[in-house]
N, C-alpha and C. Protein backbone atom coordinates (compact mmCIF):
# COMPACT_ATOMS: atom_id res chain seq x y z
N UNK A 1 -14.49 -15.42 -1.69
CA UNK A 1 -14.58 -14.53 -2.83
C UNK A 1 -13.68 -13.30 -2.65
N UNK A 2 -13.17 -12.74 -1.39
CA UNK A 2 -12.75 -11.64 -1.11
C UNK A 2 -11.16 -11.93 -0.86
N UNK A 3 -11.04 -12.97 -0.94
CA UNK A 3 -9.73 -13.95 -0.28
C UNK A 3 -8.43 -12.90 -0.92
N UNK A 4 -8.09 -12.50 -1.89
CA UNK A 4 -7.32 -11.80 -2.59
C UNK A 4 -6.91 -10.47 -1.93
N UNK A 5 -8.15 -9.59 -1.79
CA UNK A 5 -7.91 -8.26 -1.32
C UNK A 5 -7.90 -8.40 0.38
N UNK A 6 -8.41 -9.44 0.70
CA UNK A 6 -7.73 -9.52 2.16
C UNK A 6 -6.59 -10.05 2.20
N UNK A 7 -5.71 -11.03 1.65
CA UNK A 7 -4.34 -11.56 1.17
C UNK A 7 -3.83 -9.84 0.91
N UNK A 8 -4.12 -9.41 0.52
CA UNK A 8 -2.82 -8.10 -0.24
C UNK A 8 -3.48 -6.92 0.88
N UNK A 9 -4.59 -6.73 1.36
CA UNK A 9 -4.72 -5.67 2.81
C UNK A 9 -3.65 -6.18 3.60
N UNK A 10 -3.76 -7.53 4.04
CA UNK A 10 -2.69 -7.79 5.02
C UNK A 10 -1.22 -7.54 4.57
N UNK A 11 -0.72 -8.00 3.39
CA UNK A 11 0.62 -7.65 2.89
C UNK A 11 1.34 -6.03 3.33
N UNK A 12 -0.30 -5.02 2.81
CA UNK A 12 0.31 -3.59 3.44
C UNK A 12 0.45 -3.02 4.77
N UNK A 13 0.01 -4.31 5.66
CA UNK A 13 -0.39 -3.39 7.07
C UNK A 13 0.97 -4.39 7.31
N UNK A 14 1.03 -5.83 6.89
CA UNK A 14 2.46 -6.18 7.37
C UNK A 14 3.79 -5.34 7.36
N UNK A 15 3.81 -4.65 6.05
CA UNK A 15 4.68 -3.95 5.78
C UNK A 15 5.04 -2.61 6.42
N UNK A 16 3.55 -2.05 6.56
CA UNK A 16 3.15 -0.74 7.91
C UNK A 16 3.95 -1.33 9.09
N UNK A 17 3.96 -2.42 9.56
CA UNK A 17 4.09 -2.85 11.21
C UNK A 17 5.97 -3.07 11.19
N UNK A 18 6.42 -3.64 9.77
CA UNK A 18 7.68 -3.58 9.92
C UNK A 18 8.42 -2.68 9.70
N UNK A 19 7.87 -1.75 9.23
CA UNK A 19 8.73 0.00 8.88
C UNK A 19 8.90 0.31 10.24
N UNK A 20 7.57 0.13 11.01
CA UNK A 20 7.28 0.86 12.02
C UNK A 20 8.59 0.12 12.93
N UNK A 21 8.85 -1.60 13.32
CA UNK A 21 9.89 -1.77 13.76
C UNK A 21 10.86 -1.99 13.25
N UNK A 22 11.43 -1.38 11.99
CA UNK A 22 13.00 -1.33 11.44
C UNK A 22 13.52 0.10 12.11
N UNK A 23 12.18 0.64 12.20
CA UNK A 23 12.33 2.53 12.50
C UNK A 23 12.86 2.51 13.99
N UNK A 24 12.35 1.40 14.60
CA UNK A 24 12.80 1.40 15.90
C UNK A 24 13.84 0.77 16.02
N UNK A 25 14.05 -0.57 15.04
CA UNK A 25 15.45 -1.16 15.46
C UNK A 25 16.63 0.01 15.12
N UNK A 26 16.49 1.23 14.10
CA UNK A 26 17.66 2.01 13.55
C UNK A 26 17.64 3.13 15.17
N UNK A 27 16.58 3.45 15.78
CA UNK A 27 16.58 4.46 16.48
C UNK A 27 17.37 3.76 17.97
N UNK A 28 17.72 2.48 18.16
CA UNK A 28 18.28 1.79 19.22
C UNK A 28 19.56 1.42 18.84
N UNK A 29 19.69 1.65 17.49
CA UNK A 29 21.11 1.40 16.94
C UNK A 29 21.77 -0.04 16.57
N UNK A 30 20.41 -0.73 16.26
CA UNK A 30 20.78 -1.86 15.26
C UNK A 30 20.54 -1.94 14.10
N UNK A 31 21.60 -1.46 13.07
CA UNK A 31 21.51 -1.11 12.03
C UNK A 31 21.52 -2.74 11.37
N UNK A 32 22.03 -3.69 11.42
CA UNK A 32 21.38 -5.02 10.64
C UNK A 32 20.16 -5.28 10.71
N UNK A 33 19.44 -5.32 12.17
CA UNK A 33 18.20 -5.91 11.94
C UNK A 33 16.90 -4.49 10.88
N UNK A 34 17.46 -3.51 11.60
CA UNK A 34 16.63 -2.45 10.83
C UNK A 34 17.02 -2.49 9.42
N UNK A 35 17.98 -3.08 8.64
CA UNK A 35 18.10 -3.61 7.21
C UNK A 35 17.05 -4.56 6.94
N UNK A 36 17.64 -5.44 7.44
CA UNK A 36 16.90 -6.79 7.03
C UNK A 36 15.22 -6.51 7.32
N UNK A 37 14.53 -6.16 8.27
CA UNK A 37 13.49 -5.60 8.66
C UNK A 37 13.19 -4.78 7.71
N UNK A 38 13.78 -3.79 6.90
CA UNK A 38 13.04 -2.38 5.75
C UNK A 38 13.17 -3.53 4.96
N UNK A 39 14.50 -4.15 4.68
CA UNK A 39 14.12 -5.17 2.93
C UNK A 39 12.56 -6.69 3.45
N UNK A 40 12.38 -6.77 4.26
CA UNK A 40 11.30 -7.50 4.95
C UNK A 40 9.75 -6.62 3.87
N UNK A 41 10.07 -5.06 4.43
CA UNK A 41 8.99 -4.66 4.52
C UNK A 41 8.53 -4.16 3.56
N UNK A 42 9.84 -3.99 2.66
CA UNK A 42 9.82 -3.75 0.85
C UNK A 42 9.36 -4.40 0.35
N UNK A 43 9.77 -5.97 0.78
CA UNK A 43 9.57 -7.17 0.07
C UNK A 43 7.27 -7.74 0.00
N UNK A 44 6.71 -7.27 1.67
CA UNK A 44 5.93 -7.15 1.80
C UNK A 44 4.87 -6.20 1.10
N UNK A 45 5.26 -5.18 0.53
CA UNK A 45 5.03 -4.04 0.10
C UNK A 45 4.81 -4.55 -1.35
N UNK A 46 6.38 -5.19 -2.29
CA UNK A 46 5.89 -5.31 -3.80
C UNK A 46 4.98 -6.90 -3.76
N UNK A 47 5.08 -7.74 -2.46
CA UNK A 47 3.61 -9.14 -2.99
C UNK A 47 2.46 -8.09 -2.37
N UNK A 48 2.33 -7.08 -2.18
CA UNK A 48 1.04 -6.39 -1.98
C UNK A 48 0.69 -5.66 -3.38
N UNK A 49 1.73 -5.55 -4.58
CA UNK A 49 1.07 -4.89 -5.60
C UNK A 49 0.95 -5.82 -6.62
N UNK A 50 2.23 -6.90 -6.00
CA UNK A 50 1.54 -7.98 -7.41
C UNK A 50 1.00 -8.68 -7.48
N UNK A 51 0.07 -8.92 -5.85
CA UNK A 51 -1.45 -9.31 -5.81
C UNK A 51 -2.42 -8.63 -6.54
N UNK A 52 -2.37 -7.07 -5.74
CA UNK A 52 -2.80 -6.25 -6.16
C UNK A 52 -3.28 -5.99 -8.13
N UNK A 53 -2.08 -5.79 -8.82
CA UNK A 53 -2.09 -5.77 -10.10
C UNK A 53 -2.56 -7.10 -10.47
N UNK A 54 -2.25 -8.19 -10.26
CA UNK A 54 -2.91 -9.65 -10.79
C UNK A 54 -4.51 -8.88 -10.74
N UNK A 55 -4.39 -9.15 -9.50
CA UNK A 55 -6.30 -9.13 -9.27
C UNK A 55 -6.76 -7.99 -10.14
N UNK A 56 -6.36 -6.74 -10.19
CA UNK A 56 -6.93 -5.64 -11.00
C UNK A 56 -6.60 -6.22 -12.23
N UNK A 57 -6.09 -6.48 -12.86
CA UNK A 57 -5.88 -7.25 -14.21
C UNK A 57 -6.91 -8.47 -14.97
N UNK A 58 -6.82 -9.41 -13.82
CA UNK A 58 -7.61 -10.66 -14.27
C UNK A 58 -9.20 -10.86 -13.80
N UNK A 59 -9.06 -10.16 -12.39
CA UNK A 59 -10.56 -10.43 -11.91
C UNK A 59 -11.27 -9.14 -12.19
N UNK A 60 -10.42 -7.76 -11.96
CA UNK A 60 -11.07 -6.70 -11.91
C UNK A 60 -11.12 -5.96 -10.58
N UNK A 61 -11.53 -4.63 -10.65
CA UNK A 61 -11.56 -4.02 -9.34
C UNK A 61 -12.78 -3.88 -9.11
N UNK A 62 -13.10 -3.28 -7.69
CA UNK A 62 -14.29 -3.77 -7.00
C UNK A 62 -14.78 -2.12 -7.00
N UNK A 63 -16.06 -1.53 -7.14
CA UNK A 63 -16.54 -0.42 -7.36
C UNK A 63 -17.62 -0.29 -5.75
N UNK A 64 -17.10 0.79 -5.32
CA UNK A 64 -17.94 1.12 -4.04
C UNK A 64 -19.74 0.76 -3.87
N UNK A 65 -19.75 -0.23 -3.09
CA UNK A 65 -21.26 -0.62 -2.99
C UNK A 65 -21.96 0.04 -1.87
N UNK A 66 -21.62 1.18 -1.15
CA UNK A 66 -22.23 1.72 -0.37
C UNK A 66 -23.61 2.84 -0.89
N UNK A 67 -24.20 3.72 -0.01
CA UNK A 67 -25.24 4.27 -0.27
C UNK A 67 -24.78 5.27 -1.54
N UNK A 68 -25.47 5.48 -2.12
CA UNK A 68 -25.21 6.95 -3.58
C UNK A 68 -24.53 7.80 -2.83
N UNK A 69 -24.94 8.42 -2.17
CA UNK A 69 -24.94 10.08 -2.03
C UNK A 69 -23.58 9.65 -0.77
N UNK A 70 -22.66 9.29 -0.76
CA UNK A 70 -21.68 8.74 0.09
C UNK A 70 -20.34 8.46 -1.13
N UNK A 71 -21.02 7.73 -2.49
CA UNK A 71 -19.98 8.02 -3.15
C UNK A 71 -18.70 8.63 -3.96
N UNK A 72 -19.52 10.15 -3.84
CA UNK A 72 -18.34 11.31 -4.19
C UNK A 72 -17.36 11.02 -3.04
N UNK A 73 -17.43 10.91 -1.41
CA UNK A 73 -16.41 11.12 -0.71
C UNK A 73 -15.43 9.98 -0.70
N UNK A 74 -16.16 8.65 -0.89
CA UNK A 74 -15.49 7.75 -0.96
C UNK A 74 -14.73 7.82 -2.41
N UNK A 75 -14.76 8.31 -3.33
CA UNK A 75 -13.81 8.43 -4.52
C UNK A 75 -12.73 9.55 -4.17
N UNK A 76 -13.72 10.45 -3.73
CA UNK A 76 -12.50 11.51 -3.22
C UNK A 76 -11.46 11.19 -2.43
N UNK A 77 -11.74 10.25 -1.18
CA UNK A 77 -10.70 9.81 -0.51
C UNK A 77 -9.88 8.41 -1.52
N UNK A 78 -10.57 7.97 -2.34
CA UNK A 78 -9.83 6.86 -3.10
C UNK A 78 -8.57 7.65 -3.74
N UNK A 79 -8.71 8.45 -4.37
CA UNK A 79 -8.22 9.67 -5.12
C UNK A 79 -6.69 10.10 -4.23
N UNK A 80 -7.27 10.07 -3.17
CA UNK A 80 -6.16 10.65 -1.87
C UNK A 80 -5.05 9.28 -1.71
N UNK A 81 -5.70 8.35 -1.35
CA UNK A 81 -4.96 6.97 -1.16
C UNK A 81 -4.14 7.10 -2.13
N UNK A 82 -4.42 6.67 -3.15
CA UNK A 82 -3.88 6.90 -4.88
C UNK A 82 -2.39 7.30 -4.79
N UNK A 83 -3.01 8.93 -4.36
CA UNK A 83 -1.74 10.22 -4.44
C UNK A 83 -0.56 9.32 -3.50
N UNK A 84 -1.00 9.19 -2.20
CA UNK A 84 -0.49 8.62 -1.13
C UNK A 84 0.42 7.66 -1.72
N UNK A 85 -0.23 6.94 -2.15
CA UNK A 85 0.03 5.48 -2.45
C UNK A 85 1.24 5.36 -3.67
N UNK A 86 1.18 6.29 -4.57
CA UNK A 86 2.09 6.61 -5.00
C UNK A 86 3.40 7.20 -4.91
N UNK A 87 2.82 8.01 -4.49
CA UNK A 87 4.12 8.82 -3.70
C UNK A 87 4.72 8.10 -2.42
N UNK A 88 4.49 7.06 -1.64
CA UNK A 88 4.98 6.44 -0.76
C UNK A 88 5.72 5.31 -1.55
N UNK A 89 5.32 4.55 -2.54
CA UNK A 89 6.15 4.06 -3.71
C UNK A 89 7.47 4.66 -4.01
N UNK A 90 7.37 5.66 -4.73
CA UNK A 90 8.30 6.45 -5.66
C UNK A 90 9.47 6.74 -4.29
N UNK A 91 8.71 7.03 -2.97
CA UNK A 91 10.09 7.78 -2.02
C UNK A 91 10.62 6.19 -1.29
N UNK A 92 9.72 5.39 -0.93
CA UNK A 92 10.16 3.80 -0.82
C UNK A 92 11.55 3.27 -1.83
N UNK A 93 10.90 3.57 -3.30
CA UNK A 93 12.15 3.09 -4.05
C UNK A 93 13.70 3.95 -3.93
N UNK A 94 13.13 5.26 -3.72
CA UNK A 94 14.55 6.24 -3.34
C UNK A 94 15.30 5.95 -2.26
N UNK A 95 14.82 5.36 -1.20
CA UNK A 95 14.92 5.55 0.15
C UNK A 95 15.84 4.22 0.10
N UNK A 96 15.35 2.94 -0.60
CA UNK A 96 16.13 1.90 -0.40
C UNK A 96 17.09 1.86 -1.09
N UNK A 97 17.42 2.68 -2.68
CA UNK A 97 18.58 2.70 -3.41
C UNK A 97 19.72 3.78 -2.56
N UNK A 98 19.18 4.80 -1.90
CA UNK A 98 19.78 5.44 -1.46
C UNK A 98 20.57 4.34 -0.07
N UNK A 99 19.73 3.36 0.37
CA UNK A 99 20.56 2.52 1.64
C UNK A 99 21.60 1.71 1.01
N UNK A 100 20.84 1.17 -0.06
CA UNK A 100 21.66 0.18 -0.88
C UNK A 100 23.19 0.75 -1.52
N UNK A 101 22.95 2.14 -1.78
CA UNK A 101 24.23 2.89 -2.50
C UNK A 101 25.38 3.12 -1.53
N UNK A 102 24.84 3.15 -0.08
CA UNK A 102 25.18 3.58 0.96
C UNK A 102 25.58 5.06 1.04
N UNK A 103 24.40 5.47 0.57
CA UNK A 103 24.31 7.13 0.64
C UNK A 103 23.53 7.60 2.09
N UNK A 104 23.98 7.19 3.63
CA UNK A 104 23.10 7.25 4.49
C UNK A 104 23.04 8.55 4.84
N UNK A 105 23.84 9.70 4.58
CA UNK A 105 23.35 11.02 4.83
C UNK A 105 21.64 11.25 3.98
N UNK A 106 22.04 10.92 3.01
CA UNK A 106 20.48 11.21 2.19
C UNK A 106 19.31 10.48 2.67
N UNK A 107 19.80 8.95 3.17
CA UNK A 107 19.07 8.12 3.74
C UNK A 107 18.01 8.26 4.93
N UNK A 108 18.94 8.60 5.87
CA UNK A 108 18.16 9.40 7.09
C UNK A 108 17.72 10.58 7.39
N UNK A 109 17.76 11.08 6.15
CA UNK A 109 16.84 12.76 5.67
C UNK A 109 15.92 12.37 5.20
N UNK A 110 15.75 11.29 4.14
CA UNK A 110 14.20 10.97 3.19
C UNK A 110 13.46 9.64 4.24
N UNK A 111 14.67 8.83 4.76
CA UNK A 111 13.50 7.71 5.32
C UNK A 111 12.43 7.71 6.35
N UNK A 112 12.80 8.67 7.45
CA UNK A 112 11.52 9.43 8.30
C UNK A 112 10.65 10.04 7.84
N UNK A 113 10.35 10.67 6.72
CA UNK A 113 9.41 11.14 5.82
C UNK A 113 8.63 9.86 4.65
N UNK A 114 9.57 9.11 4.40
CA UNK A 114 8.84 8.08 3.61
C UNK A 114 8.37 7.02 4.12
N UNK A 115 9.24 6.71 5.77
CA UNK A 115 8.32 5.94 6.57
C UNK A 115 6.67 6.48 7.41
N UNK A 116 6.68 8.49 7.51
CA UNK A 116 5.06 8.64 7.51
C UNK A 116 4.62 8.45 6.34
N UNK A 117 5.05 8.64 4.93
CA UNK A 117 4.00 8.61 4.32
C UNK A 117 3.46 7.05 4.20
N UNK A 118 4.42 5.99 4.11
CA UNK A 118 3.76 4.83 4.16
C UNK A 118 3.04 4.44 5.07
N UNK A 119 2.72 5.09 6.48
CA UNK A 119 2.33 4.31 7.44
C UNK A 119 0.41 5.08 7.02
N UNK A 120 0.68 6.19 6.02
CA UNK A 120 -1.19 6.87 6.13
C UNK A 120 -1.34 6.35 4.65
N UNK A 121 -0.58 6.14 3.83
CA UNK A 121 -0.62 5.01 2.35
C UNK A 121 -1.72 3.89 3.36
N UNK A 122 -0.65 3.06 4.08
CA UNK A 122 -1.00 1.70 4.48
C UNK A 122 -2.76 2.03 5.12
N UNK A 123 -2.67 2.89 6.31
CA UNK A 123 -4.14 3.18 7.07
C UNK A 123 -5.23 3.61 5.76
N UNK A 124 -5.05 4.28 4.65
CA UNK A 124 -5.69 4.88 4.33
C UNK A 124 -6.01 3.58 3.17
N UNK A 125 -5.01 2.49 2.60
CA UNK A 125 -5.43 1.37 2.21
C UNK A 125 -6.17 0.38 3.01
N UNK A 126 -6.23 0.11 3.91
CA UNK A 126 -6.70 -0.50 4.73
C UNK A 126 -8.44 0.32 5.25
N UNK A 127 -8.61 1.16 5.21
CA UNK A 127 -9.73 1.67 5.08
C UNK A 127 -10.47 2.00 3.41
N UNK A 128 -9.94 1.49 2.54
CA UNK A 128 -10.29 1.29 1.55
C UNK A 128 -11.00 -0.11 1.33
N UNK A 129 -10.39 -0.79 1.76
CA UNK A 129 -10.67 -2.25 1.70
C UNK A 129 -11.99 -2.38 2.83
N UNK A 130 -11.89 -1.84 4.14
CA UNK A 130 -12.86 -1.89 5.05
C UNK A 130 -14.37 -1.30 4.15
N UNK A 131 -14.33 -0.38 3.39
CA UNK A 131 -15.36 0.71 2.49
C UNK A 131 -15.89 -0.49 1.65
N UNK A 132 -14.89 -1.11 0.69
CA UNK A 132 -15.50 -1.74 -0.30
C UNK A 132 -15.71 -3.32 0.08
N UNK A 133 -15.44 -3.98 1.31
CA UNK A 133 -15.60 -5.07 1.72
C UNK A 133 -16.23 -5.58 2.78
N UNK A 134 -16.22 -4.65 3.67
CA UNK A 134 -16.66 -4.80 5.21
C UNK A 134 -17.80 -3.87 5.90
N UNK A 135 -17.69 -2.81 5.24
CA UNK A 135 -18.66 -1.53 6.07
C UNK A 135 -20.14 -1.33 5.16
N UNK A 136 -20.18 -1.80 3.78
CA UNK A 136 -20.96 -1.59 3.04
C UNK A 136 -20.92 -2.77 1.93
N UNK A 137 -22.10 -3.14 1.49
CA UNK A 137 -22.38 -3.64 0.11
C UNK A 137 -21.02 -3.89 -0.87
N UNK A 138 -20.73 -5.31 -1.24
CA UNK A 138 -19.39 -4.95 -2.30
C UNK A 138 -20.36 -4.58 -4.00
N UNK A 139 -19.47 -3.71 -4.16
CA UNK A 139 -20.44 -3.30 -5.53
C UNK A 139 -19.45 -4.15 -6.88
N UNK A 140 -20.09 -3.89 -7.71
CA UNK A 140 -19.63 -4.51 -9.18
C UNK A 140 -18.42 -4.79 -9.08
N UNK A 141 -17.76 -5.80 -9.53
CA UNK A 141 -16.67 -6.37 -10.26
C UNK A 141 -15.94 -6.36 -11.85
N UNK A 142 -15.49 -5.34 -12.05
CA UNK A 142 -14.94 -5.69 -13.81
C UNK A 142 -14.11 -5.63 -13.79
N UNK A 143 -13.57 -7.02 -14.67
CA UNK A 143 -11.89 -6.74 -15.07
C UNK A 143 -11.61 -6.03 -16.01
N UNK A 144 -10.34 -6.03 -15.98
CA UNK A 144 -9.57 -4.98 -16.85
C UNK A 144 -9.84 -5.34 -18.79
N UNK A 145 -9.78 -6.13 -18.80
CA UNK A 145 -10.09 -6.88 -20.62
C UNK A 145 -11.82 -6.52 -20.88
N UNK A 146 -12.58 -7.05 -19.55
CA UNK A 146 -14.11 -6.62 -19.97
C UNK A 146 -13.98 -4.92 -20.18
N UNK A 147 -13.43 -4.37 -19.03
CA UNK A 147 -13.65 -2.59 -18.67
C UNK A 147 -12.99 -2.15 -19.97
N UNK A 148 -12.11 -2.31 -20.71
CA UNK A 148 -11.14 -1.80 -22.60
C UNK A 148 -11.78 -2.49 -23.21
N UNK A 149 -11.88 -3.49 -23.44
CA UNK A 149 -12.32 -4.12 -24.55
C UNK A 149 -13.72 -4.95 -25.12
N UNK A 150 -14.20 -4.93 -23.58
CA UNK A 150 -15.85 -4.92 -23.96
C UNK A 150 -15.86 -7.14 -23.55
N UNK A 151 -14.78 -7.87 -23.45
CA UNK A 151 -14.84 -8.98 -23.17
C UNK A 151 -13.83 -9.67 -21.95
């Protein structure tokens, strides 16, 4: 039943583990494999949202089943992921047009900053999934057509 959001948890921590070694193949000075390795980890990154978006679309998202009085923090930190999660997006897409343009002065000013923010995106997704799957109760299920439109 959970098969999906563990399929797309793993997609982001894959993608966490290969930033982490493209970061190292560029810092040893193999600039091919640290290519091929970031487009690896890009590539890992968008089948993590278009799992992601399928499932929020067709099945629905999963609503925190843990104790009440626990759920303000767990939204609050959902809230945080979010920010994260976005903004590790938006500097991801800069970061690779900027490699792709071969603008590497700009490149290696934004990609050490967009490789932390993805690596507390990824932890802080991955403890999302642990909240609503593993540590507590999974709570309600609605998809997106029931949650607008009532079917």
């Amino acid at each position: 039943m959970y098969l999906l959001p563990t399929i797309s948890t793993f997609f982001i921590l894959l993608s966490a583990v290969l930033v982490a070694i493209g970061w190292r193949f560029i810092h040893i000075g193999q600039a091919k494999s640290h290519k091929k390795t970031m487009i690896a980890a890009a590539l890992s990154a968008l089948l993590f949202f278009i799992i992601y978006m399928s499932r929020t679309i067709f099945i629905g998202n999963t609503s925190f089943g843990g104790p009440a009085e626990l759920e303000i923090y767990y939204t609050l930190f959902l809230v945080f992921h979010i920010i994260l999660a976005t903004t590790g997006a938006v500097f991801g897409i800069i970061t690779l047009i900027l490699a792709f343009k071969r603008n590497i002065r700009k490149h290696r000013k934004i990609g050490p900053v967009t490789a932390v923010i993805w690596f507390f995106t990824a932890i802080t997704g991955i403890m999302v999934y642990l909240f609503l799957y593993v540590l507590f109760d999974v709570g309600e299920t609605t998809n997106l057509f029931r949650a607008i439109w009532g079917f």
